[in-house]
N, C-alpha and C. Protein backbone atom coordinates (compact mmCIF):
# COMPACT_ATOMS: atom_id res chain seq x y z
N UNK A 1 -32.83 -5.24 24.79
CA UNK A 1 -32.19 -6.54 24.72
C UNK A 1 -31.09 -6.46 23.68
N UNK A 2 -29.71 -6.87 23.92
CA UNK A 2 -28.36 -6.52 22.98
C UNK A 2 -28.65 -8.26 22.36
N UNK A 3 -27.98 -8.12 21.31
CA UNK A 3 -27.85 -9.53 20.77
C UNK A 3 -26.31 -9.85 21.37
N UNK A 4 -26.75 -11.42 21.86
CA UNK A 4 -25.35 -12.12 22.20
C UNK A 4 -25.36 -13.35 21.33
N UNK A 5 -24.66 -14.17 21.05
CA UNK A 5 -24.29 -15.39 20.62
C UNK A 5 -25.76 -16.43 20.69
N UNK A 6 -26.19 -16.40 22.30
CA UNK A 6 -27.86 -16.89 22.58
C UNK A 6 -28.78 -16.78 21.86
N UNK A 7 -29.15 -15.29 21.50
CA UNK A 7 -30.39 -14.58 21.34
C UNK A 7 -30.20 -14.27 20.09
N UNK A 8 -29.35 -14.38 19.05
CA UNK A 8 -29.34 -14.33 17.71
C UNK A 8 -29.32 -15.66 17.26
N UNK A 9 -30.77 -15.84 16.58
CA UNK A 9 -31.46 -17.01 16.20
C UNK A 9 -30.50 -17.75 14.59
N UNK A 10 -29.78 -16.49 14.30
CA UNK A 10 -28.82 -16.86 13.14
C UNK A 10 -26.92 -17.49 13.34
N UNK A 11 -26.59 -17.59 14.73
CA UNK A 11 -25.72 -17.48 15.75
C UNK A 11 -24.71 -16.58 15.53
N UNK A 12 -23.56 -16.90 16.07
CA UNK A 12 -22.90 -16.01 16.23
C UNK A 12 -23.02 -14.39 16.72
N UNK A 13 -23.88 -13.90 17.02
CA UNK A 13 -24.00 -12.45 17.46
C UNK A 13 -23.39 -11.81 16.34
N UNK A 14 -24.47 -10.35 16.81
CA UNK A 14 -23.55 -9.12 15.55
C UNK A 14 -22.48 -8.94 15.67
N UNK A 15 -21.49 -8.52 14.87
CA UNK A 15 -20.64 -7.45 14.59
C UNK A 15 -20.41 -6.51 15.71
N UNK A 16 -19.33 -5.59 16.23
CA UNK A 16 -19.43 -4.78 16.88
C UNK A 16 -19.69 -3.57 15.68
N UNK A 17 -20.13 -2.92 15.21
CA UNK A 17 -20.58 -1.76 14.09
C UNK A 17 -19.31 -0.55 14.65
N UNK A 18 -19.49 -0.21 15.90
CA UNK A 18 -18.85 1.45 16.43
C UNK A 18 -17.68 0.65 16.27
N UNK A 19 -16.99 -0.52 16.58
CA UNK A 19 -15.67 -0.82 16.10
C UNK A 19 -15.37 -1.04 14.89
N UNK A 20 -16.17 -1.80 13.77
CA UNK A 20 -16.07 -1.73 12.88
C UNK A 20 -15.98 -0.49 12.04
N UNK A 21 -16.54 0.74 12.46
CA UNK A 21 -16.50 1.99 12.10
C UNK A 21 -15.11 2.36 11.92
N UNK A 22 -14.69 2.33 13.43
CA UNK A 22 -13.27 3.11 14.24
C UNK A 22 -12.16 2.03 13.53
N UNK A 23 -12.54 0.96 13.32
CA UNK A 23 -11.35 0.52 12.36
C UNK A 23 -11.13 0.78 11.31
N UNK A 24 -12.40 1.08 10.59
CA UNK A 24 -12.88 1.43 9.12
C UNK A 24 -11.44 3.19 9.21
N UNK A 25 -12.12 3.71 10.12
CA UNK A 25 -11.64 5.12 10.16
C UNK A 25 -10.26 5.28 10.39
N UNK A 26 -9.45 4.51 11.25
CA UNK A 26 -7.88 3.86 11.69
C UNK A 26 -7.40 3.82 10.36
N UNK A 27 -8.33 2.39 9.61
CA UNK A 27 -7.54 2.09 8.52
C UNK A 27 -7.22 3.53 7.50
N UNK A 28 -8.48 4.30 7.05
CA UNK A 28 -8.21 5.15 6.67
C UNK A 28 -7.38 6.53 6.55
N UNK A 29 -7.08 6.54 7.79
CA UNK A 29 -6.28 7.40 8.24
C UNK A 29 -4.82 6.97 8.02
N UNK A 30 -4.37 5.79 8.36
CA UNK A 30 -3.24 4.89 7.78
C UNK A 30 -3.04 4.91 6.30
N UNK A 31 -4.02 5.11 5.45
CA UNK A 31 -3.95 4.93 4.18
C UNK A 31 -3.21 6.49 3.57
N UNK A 32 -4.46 7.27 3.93
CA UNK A 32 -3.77 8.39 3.92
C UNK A 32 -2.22 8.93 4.53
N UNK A 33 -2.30 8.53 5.46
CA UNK A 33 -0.35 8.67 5.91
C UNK A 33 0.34 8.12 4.78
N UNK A 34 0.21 7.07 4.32
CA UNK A 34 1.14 6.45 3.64
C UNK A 34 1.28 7.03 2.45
N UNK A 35 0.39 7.46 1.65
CA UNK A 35 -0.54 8.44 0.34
C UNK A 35 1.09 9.41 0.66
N UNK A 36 1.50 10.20 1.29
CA UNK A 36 1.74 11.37 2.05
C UNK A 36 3.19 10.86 1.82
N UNK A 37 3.58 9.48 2.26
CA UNK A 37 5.05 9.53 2.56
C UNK A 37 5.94 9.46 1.09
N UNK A 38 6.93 9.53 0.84
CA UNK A 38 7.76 9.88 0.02
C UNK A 38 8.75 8.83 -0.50
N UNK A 39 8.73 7.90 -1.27
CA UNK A 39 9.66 6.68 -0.99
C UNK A 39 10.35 6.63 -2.11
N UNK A 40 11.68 6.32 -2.10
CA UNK A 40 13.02 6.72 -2.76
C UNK A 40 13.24 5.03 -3.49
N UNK A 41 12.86 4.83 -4.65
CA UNK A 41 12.99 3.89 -5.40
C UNK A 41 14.95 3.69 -6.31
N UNK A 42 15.62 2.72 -5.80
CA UNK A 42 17.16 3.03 -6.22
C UNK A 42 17.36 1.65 -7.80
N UNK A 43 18.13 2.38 -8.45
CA UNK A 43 18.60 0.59 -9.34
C UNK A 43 20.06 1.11 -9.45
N UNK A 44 20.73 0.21 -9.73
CA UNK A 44 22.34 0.35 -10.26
C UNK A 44 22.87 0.36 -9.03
N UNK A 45 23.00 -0.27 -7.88
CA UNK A 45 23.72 0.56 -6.74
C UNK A 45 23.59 1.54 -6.45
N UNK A 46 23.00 2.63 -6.86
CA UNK A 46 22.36 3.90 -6.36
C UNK A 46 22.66 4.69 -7.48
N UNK A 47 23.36 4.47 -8.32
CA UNK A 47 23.36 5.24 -9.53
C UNK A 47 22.08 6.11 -10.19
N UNK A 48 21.17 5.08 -10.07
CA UNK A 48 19.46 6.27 -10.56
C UNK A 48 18.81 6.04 -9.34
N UNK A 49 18.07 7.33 -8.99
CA UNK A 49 17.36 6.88 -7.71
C UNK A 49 16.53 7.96 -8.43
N UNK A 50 15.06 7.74 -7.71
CA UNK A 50 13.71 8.27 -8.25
C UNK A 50 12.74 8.36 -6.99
N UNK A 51 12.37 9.27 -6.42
CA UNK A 51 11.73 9.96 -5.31
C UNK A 51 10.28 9.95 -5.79
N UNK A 52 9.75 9.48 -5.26
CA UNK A 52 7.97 9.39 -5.45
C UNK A 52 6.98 9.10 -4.48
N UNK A 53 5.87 9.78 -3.98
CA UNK A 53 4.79 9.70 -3.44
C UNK A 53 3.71 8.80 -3.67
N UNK A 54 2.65 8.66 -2.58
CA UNK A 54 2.34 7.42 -2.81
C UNK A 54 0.53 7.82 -3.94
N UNK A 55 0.78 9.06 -4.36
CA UNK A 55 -0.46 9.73 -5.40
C UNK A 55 0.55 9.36 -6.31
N UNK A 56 1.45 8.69 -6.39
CA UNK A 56 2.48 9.00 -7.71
C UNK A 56 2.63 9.80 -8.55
N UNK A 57 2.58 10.67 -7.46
CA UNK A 57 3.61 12.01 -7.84
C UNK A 57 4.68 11.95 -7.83
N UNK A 58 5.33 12.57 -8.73
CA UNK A 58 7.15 11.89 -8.81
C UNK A 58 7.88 13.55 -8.41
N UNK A 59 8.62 13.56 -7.50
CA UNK A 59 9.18 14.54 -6.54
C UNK A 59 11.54 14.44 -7.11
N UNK A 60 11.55 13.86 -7.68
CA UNK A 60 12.57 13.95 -8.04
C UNK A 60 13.46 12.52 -8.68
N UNK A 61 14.27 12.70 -9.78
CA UNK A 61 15.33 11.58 -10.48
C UNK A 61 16.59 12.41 -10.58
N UNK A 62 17.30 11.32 -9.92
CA UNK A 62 18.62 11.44 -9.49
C UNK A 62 19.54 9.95 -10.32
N UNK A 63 20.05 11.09 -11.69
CA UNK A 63 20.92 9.89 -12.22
C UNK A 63 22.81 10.50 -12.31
N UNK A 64 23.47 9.50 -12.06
CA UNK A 64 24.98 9.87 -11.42
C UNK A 64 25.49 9.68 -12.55
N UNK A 65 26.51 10.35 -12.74
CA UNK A 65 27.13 11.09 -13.99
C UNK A 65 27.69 9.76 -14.69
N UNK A 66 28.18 8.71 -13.83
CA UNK A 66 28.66 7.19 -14.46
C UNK A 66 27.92 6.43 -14.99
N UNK A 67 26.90 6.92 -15.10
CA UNK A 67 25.75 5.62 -15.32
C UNK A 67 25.13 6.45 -17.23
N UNK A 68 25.99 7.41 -17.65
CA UNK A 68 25.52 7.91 -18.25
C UNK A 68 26.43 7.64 -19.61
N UNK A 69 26.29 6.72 -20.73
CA UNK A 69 27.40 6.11 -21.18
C UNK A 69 26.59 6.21 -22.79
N UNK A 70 26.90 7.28 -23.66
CA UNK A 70 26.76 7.48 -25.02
C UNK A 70 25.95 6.05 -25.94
N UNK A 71 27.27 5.01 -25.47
CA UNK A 71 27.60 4.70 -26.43
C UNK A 71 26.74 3.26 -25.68
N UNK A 72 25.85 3.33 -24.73
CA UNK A 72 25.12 2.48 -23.83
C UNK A 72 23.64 3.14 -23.07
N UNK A 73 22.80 3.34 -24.08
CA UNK A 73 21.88 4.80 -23.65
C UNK A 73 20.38 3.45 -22.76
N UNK A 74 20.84 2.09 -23.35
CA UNK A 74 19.47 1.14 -23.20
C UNK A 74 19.84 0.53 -21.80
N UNK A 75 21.08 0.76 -21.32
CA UNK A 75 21.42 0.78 -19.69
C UNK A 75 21.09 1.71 -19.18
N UNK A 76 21.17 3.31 -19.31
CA UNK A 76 20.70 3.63 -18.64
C UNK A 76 19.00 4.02 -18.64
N UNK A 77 18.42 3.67 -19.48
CA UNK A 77 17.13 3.03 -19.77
C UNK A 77 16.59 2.52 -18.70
N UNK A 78 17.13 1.05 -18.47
CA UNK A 78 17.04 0.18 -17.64
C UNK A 78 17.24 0.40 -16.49
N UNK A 79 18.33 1.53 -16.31
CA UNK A 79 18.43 1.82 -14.74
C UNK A 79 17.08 2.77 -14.23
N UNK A 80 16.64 3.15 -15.05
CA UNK A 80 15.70 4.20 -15.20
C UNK A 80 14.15 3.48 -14.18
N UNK A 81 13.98 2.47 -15.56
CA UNK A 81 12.93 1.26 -15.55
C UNK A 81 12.66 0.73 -14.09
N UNK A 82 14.15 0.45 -13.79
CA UNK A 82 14.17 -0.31 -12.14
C UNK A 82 14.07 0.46 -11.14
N UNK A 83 14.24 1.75 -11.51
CA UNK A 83 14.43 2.61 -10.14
C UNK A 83 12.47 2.65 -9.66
N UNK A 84 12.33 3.02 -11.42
CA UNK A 84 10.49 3.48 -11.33
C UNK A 84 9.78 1.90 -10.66
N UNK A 85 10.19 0.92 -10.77
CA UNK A 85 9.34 -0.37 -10.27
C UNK A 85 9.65 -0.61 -9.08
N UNK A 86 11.26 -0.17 -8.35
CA UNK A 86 11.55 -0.19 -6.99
C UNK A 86 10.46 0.64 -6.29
N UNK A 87 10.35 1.67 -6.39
CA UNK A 87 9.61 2.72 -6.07
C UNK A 87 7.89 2.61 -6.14
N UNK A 88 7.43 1.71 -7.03
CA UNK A 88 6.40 1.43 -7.04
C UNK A 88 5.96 0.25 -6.14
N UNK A 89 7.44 -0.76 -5.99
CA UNK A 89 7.16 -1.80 -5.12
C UNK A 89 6.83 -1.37 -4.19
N UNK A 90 7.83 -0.25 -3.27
CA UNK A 90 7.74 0.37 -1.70
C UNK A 90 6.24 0.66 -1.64
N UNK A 91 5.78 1.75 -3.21
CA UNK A 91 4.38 2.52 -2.85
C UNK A 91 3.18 1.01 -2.45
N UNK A 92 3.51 0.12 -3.27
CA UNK A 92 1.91 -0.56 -2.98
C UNK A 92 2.59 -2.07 -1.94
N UNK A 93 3.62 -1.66 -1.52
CA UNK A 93 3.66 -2.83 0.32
C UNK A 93 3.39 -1.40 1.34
N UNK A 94 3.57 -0.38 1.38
CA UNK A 94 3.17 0.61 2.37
C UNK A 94 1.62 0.69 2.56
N UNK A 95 1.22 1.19 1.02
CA UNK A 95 -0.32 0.69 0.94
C UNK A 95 -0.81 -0.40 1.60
N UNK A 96 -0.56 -1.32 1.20
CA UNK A 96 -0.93 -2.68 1.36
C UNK A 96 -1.03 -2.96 3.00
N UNK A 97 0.11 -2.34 3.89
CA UNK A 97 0.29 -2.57 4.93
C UNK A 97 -0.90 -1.39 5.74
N UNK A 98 -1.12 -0.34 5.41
CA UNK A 98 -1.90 0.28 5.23
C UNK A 98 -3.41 0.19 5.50
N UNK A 99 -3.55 -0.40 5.00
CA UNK A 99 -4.97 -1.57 4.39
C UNK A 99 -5.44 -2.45 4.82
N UNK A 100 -4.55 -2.89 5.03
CA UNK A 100 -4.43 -4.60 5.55
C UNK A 100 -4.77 -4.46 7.28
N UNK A 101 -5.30 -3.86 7.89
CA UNK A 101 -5.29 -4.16 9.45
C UNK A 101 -6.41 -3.42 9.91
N UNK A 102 -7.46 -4.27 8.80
CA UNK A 102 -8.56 -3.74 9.75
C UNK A 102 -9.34 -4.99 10.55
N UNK A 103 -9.93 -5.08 11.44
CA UNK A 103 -10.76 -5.54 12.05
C UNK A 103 -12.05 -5.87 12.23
N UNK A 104 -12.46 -7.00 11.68
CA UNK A 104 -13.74 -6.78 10.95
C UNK A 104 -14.77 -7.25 11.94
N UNK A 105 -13.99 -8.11 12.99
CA UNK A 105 -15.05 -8.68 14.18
C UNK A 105 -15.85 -9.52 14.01
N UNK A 106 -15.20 -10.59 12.97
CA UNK A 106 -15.35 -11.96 12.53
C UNK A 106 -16.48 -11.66 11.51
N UNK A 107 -16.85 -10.56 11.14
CA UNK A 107 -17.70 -10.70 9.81
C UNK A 107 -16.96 -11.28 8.80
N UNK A 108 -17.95 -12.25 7.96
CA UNK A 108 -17.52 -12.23 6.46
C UNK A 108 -18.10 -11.38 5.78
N UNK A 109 -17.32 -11.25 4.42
CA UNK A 109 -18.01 -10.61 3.87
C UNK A 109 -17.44 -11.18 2.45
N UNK A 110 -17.13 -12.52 2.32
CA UNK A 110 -16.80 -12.92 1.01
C UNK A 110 -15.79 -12.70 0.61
N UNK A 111 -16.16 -12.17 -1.00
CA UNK A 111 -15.27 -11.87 -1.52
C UNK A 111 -14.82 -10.64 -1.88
N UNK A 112 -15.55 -9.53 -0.82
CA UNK A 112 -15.50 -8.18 -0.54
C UNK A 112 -14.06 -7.81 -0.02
N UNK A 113 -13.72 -9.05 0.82
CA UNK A 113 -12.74 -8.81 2.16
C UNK A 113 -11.23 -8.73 1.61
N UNK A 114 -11.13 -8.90 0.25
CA UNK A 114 -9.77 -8.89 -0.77
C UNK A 114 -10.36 -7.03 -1.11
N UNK A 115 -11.41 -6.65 -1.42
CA UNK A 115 -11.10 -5.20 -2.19
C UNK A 115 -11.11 -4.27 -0.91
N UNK A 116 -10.87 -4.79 0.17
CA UNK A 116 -9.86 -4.02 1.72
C UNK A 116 -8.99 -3.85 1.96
N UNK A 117 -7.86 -4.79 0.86
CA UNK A 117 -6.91 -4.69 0.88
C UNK A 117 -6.16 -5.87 2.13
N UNK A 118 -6.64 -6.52 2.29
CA UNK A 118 -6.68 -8.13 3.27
C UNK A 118 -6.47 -9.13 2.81
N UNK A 119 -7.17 -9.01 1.27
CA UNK A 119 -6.62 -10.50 0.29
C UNK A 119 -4.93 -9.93 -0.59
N UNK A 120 -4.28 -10.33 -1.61
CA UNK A 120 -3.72 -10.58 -2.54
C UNK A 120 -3.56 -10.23 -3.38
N UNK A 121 -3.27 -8.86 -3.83
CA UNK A 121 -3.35 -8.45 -5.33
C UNK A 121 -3.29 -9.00 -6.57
């Protein structure tokens, strides 16, 4: 006898579990892709750009010879600053997007369902 909506005295019927799995496993696999991709964080008009992975591993900084001013070292500071937070923005909306699409098959699960990456940072 399968439980349907009827025959579960608590209603609603179970969960599908083997989907909940295969989404579990989707999502993961998504997570990991993204882990993997490489995203190019820019400030100044492209003047500093900063190459980073989503282990934040940092794969390369690229600062242009104009942006490099003696007598103005806390600009290029700043260009520095913005490139690293651009780059961090991309890493955790890729994540996020990542994360965010699993399928739970109307379970709740509280306030579990935010550390899935579904709620709000």
């Amino acid at each position: 006898m399968t439980d349907t909506p009827d025959d579960n005295p608590l209603g609603g019927g179970m969960p599908d579990l083997g989907g909940l799995l295969e989404s579990a496993q989707q999502m993961m696999a998504s997570a990991q892709a993204a882990a993997s991709q490489i995203v190019e964080g820019v400030a100044g008009g492209g003047l500093v750009k900063v190459q980073v992975d989503g282990h934040f591993d940092f794969h390369s900084i690229s600062i242009d010879p104009s942006a490099v001013d003696p007598d103005d070292i806390q600009l290029l500071e700043d260009l520095v600053l913005a490139a690293l937070r651009d780059a961090s923005t991309q890493l955790q909306s890729g994540q996020q997007g990542a994360m965010g699409g699993i399928d739970l098959g109307g379970l709740d699960l509280g306030g579990l369902g935010g550390m899935l990456g579904g709620g709000d940072q």
